[in-house]
PDB file of N, CA and C in Angstrom:
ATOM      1  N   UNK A   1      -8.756   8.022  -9.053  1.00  0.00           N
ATOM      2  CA  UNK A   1      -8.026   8.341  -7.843  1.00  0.00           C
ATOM      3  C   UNK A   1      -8.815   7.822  -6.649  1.00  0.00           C
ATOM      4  N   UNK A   2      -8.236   7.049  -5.709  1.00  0.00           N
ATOM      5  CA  UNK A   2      -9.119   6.564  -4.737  1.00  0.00           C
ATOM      6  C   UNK A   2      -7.756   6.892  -3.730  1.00  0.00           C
ATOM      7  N   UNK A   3      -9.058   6.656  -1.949  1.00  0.00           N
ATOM      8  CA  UNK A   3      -8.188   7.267  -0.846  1.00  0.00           C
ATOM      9  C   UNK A   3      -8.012   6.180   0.273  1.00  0.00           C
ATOM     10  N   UNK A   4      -6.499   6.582   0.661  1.00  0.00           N
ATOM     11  CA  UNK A   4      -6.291   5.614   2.052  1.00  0.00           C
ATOM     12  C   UNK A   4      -6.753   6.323   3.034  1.00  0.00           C
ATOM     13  N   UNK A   5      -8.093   5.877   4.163  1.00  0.00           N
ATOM     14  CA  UNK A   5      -8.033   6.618   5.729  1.00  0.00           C
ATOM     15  C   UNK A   5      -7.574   5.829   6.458  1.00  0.00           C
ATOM     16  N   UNK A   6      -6.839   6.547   7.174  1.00  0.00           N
ATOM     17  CA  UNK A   6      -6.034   6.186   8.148  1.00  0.00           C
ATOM     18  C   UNK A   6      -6.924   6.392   9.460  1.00  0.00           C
ATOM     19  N   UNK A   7      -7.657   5.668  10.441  1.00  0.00           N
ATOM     20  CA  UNK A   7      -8.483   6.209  11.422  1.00  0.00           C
ATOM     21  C   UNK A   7     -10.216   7.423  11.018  1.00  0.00           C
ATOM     22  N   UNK A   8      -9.342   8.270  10.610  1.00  0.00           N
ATOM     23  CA  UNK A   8     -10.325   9.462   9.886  1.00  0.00           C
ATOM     24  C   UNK A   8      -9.897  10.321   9.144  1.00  0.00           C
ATOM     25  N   UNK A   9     -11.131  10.635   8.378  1.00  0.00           N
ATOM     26  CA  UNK A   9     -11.269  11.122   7.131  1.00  0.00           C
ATOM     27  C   UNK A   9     -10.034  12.384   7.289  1.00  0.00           C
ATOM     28  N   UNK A  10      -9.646  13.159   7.861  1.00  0.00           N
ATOM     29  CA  UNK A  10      -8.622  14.105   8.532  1.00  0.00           C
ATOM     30  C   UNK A  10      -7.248  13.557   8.210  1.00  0.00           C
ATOM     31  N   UNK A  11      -6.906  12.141   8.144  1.00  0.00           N
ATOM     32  CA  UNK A  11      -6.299  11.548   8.146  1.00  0.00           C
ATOM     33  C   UNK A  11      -5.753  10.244   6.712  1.00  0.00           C
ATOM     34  N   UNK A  12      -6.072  11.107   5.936  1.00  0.00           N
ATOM     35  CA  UNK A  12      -6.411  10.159   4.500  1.00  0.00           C
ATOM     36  C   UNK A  12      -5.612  10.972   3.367  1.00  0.00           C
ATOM     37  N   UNK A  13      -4.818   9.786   2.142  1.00  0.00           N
ATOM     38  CA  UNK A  13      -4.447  10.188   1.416  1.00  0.00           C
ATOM     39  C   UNK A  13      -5.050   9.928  -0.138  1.00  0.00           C
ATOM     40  N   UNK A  14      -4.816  11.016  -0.852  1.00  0.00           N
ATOM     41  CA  UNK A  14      -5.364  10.295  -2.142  1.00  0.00           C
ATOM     42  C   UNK A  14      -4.416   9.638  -2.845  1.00  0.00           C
ATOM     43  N   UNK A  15      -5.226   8.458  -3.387  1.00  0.00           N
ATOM     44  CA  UNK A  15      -3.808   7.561  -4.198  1.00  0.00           C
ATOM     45  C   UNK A  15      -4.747   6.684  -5.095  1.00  0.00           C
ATOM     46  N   UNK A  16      -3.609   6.889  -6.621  1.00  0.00           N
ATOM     47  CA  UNK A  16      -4.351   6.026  -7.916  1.00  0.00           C
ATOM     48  C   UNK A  16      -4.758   4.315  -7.254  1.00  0.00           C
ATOM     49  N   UNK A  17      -6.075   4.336  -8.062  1.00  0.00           N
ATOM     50  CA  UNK A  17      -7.184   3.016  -7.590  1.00  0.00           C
ATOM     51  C   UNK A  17      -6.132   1.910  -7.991  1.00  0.00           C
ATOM     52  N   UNK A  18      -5.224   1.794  -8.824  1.00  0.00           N
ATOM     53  CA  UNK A  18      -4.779   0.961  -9.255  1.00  0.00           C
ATOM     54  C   UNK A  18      -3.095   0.298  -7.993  1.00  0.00           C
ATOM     55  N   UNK A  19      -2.501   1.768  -7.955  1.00  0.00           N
ATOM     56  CA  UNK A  19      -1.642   1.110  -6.730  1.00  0.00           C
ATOM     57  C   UNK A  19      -2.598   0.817  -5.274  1.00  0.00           C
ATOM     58  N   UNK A  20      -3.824   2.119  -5.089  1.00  0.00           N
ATOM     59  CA  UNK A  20      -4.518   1.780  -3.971  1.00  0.00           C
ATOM     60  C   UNK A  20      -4.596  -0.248  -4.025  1.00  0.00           C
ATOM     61  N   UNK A  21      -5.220  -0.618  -5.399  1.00  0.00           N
ATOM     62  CA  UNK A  21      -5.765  -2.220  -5.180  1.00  0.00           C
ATOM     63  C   UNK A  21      -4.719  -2.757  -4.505  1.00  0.00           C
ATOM     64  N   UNK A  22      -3.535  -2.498  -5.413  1.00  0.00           N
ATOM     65  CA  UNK A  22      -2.173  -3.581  -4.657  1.00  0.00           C
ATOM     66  C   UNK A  22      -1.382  -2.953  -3.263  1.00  0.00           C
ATOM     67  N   UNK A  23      -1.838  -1.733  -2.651  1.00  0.00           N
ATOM     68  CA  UNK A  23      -1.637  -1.591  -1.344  1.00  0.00           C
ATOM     69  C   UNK A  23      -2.595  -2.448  -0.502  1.00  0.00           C
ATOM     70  N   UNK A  24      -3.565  -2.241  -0.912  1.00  0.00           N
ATOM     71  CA  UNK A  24      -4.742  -3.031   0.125  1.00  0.00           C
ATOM     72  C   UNK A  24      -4.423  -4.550   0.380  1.00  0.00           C
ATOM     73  N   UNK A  25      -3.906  -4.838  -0.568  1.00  0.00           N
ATOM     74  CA  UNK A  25      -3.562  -6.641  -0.806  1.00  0.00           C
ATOM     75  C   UNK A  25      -2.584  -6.837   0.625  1.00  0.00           C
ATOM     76  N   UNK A  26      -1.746  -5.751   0.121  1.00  0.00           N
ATOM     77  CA  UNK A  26      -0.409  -5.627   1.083  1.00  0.00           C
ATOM     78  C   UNK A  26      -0.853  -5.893   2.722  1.00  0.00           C
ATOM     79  N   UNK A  27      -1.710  -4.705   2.781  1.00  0.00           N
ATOM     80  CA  UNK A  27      -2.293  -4.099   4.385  1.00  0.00           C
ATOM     81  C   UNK A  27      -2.963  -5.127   4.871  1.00  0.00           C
ATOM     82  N   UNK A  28      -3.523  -6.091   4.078  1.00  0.00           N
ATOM     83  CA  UNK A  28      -4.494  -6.927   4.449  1.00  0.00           C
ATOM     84  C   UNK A  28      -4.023  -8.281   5.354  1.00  0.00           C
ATOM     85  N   UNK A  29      -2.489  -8.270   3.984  1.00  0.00           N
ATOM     86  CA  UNK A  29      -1.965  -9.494   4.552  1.00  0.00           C
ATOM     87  C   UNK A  29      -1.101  -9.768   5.595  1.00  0.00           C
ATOM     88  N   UNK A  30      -0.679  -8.202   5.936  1.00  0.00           N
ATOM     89  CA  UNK A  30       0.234  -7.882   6.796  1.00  0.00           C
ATOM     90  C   UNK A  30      -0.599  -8.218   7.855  1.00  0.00           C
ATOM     91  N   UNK A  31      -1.313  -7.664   8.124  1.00  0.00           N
ATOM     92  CA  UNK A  31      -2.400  -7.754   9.489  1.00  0.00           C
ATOM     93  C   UNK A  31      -3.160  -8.830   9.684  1.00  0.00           C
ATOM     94  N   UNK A  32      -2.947  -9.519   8.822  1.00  0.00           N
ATOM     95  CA  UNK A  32      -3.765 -10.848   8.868  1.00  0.00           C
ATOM     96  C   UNK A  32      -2.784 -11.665   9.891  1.00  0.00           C
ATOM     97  N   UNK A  33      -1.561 -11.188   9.917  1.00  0.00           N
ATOM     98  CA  UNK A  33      -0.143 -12.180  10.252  1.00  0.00           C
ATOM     99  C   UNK A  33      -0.114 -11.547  11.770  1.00  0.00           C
ATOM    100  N   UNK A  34      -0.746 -10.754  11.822  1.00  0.00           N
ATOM    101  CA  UNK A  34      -0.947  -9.850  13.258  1.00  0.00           C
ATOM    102  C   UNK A  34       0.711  -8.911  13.231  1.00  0.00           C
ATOM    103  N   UNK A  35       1.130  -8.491  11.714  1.00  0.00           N
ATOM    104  CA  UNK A  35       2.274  -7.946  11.485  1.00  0.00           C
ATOM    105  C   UNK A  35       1.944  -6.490  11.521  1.00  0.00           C
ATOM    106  N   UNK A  36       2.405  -5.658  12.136  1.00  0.00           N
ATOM    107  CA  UNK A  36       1.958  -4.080  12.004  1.00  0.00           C
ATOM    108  C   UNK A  36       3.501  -3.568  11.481  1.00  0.00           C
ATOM    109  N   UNK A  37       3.416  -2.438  10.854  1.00  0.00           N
ATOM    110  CA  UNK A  37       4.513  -1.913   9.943  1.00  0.00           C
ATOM    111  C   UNK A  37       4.157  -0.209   9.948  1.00  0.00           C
ATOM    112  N   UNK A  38       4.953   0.330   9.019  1.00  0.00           N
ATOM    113  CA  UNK A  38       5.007   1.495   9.113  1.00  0.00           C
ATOM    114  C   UNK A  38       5.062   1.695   7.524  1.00  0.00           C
ATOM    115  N   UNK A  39       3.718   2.560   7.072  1.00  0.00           N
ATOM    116  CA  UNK A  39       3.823   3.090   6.044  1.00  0.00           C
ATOM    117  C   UNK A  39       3.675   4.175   5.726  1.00  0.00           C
ATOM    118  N   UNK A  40       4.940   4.586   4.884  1.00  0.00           N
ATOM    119  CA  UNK A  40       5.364   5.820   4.322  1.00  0.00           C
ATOM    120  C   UNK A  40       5.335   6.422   2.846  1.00  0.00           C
ATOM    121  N   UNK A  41       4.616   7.714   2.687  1.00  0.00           N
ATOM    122  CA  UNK A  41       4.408   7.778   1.791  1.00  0.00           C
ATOM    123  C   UNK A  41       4.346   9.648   1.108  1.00  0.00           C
ATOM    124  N   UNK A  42       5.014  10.092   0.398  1.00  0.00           N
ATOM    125  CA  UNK A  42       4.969  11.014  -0.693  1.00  0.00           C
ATOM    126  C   UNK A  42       3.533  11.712  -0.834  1.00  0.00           C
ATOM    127  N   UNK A  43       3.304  13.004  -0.187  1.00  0.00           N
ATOM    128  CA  UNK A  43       1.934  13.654  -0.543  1.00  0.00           C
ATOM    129  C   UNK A  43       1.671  13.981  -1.778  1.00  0.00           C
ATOM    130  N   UNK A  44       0.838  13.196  -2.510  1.00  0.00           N
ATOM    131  CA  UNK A  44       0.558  14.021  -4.158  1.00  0.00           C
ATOM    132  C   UNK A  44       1.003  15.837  -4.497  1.00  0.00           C
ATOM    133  N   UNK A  45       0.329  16.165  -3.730  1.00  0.00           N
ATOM    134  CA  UNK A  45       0.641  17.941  -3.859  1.00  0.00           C
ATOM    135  C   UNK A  45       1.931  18.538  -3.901  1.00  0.00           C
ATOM    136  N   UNK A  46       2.945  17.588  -3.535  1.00  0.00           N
ATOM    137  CA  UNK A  46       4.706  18.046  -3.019  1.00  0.00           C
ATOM    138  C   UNK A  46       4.359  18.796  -1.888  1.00  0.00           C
ATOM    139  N   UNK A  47       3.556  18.251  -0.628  1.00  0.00           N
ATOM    140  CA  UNK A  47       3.758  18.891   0.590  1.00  0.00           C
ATOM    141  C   UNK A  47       4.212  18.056   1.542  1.00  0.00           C
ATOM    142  N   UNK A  48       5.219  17.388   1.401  1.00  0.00           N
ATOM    143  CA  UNK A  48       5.617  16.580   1.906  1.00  0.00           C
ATOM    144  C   UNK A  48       5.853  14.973   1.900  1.00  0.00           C
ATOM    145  N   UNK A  49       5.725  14.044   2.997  1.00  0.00           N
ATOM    146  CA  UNK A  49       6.029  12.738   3.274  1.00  0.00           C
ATOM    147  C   UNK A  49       4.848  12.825   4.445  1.00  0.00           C
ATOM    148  N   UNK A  50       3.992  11.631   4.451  1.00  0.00           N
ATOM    149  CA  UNK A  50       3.363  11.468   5.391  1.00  0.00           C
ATOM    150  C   UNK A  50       3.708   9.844   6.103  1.00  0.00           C
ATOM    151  N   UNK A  51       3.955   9.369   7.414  1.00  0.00           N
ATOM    152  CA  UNK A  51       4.066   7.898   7.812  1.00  0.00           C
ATOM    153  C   UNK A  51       3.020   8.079   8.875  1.00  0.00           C
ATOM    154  N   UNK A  52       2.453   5.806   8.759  1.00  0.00           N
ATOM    155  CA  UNK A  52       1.305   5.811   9.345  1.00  0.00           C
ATOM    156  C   UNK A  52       2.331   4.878  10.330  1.00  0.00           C
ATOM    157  N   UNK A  53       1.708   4.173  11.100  1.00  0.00           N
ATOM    158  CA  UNK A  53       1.816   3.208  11.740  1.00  0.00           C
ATOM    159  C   UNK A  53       0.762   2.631  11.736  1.00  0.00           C
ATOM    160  N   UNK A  54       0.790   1.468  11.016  1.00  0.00           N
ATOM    161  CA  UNK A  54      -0.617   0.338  10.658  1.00  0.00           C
ATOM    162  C   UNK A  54      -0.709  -0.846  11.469  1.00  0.00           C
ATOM    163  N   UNK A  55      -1.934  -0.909  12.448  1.00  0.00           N
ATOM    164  CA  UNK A  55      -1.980  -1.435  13.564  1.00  0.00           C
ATOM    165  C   UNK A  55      -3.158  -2.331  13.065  1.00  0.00           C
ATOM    166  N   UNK A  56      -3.712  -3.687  13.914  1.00  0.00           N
ATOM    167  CA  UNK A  56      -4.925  -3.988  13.432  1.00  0.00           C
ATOM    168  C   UNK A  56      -5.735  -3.005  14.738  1.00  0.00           C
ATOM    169  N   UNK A  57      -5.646  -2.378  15.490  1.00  0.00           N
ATOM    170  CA  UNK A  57      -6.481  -1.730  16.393  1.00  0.00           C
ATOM    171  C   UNK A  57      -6.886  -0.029  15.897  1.00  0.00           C
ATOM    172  N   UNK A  58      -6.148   0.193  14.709  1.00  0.00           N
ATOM    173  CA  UNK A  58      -6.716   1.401  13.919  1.00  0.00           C
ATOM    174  C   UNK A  58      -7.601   1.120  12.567  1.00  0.00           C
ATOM    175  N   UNK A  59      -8.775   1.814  12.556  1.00  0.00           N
ATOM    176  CA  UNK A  59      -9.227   1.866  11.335  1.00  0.00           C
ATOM    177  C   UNK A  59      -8.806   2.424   9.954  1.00  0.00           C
ATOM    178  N   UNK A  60      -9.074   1.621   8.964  1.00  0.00           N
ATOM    179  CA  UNK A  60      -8.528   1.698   7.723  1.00  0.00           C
ATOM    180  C   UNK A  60      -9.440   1.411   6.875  1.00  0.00           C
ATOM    181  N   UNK A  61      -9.484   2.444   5.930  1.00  0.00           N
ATOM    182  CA  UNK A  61     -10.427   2.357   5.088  1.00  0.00           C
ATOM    183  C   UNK A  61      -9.711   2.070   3.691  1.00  0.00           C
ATOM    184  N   UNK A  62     -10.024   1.987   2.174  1.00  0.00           N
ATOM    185  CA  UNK A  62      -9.787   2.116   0.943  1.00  0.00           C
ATOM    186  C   UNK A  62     -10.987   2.466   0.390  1.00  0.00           C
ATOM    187  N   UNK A  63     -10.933   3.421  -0.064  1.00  0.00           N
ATOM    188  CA  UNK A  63     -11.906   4.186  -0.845  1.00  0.00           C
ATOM    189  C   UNK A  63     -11.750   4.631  -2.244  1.00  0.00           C
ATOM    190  N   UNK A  64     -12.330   3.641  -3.161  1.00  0.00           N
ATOM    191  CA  UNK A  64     -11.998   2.985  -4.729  1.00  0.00           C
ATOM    192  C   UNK A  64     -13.040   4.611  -5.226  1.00  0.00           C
ATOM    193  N   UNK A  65     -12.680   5.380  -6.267  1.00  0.00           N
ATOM    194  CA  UNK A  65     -13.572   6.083  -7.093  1.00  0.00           C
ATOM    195  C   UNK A  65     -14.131   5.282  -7.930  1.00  0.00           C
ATOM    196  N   UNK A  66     -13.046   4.538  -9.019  1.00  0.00           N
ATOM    197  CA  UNK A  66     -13.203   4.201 -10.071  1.00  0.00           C
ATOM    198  C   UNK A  66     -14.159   2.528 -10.087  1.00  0.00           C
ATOM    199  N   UNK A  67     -14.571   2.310 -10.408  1.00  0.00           N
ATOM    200  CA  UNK A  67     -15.724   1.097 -10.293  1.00  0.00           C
ATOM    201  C   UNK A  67     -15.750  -0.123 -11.283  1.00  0.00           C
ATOM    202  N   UNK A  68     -14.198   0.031 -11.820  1.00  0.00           N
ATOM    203  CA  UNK A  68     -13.706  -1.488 -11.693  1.00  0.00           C
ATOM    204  C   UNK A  68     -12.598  -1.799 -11.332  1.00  0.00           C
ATOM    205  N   UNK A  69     -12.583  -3.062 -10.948  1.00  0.00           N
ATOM    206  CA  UNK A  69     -11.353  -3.983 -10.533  1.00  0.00           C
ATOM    207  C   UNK A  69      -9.570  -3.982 -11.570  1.00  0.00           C
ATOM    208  N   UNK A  70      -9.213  -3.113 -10.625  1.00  0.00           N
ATOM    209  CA  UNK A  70      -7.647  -3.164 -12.091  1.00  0.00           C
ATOM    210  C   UNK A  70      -7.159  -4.842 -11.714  1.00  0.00           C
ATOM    211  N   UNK A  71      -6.369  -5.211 -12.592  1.00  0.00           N
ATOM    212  CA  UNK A  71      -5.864  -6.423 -12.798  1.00  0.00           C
ATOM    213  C   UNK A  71      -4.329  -6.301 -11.847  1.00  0.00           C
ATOM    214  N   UNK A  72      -4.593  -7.541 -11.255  1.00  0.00           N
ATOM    215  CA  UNK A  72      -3.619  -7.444 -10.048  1.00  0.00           C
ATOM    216  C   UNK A  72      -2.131  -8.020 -10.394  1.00  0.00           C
ATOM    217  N   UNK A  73      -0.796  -7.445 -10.178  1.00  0.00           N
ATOM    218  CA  UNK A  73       0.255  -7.538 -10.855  1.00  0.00           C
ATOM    219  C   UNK A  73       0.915  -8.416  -9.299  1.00  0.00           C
ATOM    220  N   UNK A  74       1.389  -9.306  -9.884  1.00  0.00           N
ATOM    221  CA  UNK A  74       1.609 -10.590  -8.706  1.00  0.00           C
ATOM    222  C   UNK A  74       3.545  -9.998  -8.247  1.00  0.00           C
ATOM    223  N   UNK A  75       4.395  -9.677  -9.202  1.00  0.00           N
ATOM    224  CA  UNK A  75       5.560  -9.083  -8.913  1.00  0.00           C
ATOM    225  C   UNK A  75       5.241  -7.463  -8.525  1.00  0.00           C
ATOM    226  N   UNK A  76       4.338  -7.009  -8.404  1.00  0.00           N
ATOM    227  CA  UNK A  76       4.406  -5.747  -7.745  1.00  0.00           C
ATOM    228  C   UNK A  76       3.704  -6.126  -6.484  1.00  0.00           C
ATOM    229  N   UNK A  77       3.139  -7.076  -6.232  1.00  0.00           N
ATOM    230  CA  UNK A  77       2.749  -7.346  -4.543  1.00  0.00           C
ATOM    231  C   UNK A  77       3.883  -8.042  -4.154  1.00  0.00           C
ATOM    232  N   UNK A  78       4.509  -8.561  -4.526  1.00  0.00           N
ATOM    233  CA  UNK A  78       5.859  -9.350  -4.199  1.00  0.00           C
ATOM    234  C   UNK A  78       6.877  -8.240  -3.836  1.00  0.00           C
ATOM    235  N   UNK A  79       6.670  -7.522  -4.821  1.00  0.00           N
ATOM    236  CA  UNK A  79       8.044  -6.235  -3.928  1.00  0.00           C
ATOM    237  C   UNK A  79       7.905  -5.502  -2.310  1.00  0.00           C
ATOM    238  N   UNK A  80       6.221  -4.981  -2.577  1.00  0.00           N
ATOM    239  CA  UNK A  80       5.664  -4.254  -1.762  1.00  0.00           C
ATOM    240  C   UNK A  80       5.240  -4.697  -0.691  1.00  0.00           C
ATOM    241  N   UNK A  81       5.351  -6.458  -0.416  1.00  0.00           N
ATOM    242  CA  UNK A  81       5.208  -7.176   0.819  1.00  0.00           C
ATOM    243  C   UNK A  81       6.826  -7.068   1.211  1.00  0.00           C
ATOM    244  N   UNK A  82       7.918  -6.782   0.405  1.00  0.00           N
ATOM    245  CA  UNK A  82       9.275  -7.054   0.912  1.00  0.00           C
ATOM    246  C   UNK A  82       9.482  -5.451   1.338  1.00  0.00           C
ATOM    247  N   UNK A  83       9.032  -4.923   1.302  1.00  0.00           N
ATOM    248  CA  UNK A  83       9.200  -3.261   1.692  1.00  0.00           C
ATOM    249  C   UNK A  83       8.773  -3.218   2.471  1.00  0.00           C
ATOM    250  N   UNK A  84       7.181  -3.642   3.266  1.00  0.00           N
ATOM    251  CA  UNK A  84       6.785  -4.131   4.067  1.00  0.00           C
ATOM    252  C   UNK A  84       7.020  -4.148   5.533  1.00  0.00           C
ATOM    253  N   UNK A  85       7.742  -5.309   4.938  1.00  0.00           N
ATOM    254  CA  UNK A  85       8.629  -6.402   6.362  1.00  0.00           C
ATOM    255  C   UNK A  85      10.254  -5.717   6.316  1.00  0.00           C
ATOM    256  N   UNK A  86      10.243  -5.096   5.451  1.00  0.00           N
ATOM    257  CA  UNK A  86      11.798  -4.287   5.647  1.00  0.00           C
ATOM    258  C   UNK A  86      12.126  -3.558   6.643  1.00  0.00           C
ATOM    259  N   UNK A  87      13.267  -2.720   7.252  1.00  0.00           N
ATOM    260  CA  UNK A  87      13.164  -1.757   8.437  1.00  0.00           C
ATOM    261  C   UNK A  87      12.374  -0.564   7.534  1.00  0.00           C
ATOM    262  N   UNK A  88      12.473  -0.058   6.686  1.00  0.00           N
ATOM    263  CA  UNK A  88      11.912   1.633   6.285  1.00  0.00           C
ATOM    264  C   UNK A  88      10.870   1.363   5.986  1.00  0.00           C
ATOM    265  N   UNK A  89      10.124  -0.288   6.509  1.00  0.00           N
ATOM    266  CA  UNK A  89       8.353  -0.241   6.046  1.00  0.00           C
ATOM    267  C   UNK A  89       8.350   0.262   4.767  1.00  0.00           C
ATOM    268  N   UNK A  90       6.592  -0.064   4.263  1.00  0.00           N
ATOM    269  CA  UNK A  90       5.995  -0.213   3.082  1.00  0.00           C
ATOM    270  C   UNK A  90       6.101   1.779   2.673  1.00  0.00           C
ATOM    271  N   UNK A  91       6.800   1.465   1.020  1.00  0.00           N
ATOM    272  CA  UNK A  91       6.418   2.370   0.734  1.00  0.00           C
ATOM    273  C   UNK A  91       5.935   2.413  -1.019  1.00  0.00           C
ATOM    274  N   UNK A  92       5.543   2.938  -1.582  1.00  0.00           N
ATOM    275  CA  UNK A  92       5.191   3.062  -2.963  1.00  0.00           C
ATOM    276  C   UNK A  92       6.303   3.219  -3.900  1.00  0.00           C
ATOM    277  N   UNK A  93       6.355   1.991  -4.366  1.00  0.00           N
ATOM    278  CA  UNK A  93       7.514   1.069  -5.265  1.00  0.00           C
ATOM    279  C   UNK A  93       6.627   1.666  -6.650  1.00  0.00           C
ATOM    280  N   UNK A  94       7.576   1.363  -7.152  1.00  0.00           N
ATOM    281  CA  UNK A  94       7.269   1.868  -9.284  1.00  0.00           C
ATOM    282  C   UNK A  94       6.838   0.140  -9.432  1.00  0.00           C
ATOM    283  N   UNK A  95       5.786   0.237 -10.078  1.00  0.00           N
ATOM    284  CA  UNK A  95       5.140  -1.063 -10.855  1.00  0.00           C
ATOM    285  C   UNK A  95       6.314  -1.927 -11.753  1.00  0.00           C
ATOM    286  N   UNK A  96       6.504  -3.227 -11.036  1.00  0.00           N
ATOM    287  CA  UNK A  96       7.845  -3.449 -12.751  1.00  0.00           C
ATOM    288  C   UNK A  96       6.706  -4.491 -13.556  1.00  0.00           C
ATOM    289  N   UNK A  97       7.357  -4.857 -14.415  1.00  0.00           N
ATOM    290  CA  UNK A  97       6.237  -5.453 -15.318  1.00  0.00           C
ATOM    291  C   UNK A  97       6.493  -6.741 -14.663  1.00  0.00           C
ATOM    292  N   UNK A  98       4.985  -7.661 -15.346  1.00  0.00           N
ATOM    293  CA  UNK A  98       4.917  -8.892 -14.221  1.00  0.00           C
ATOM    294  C   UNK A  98       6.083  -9.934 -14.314  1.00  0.00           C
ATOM    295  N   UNK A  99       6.769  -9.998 -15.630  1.00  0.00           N
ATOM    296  CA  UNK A  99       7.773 -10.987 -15.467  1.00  0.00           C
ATOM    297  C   UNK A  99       9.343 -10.596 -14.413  1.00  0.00           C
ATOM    298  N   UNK A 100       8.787  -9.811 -13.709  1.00  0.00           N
ATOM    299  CA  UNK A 100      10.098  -9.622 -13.010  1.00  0.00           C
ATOM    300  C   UNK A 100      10.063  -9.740 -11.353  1.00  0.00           C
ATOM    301  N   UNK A 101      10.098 -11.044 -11.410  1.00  0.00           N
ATOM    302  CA  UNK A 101       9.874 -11.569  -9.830  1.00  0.00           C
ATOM    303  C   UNK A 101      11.242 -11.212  -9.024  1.00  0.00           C
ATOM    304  N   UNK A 102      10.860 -10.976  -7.785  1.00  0.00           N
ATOM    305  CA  UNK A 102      12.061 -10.464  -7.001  1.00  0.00           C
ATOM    306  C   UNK A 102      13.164 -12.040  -7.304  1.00  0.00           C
ATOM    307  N   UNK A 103      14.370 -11.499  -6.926  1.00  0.00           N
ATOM    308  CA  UNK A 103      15.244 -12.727  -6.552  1.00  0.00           C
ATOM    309  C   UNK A 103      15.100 -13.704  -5.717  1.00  0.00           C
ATOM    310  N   UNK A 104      14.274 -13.485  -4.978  1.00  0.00           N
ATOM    311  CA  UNK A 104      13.470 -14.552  -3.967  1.00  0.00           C
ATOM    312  C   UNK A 104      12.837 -15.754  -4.431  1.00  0.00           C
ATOM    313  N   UNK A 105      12.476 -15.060  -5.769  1.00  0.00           N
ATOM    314  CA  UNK A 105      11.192 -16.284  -5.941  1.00  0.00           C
ATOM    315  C   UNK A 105      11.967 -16.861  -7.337  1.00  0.00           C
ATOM    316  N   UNK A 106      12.840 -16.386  -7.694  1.00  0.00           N
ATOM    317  CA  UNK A 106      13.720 -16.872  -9.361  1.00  0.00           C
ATOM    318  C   UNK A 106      14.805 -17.765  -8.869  1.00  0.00           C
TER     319      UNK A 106
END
């Protein structure tokens, strides 16, 4: 289980290392594009929905427990960049297996 901070530690969710890897991919590339979005997301505990607004002028951390590298699924960053750039922003898509590229790219 590893955590997203959002600014500060006050402000952080826990989320499996394995979607954490392919969110980070996401966040990275978004902001690289100077693209800010809105991500929304399901509190583990059922206490709710939490949304960020992901800026490059807020700090962001990823904080991995587990101490290796999961293997990166190229159609689950492909969805989760199109959720992204969507109006309801990035949110935590179900993994499909890798042969199932969006319609975009088939």
């Amino acid at each position: 289980m590893g955590r997203f901070i959002y600014d500060t530690t006050g402000s952080s969710v826990d989320i499996d290392d394995r979607t954490l890897a392919h969110l980070r991919i996401v966040v990275m590339n978004k902001l690289r594009r100077s693209e800010p979005f809105m991500f929304d997301i399901e509190i583990g505990d059922g206490s709710g929905r939490r949304s960020f607004w992901i800026h490059p002028a807020v700090p962001l951390q990823f904080h991995f427990f587990g101490s290796r590298q999961p293997r990166i699924n190229r159609a689950w960053i492909e969805e989760l960049m199109q959720a992204a750039s969507g109006p309801s922003g990035l949110t935590i898509l179900p993994e499909p297996t890798e042969d199932e590229l969006p319609d975009a790219q088939g």
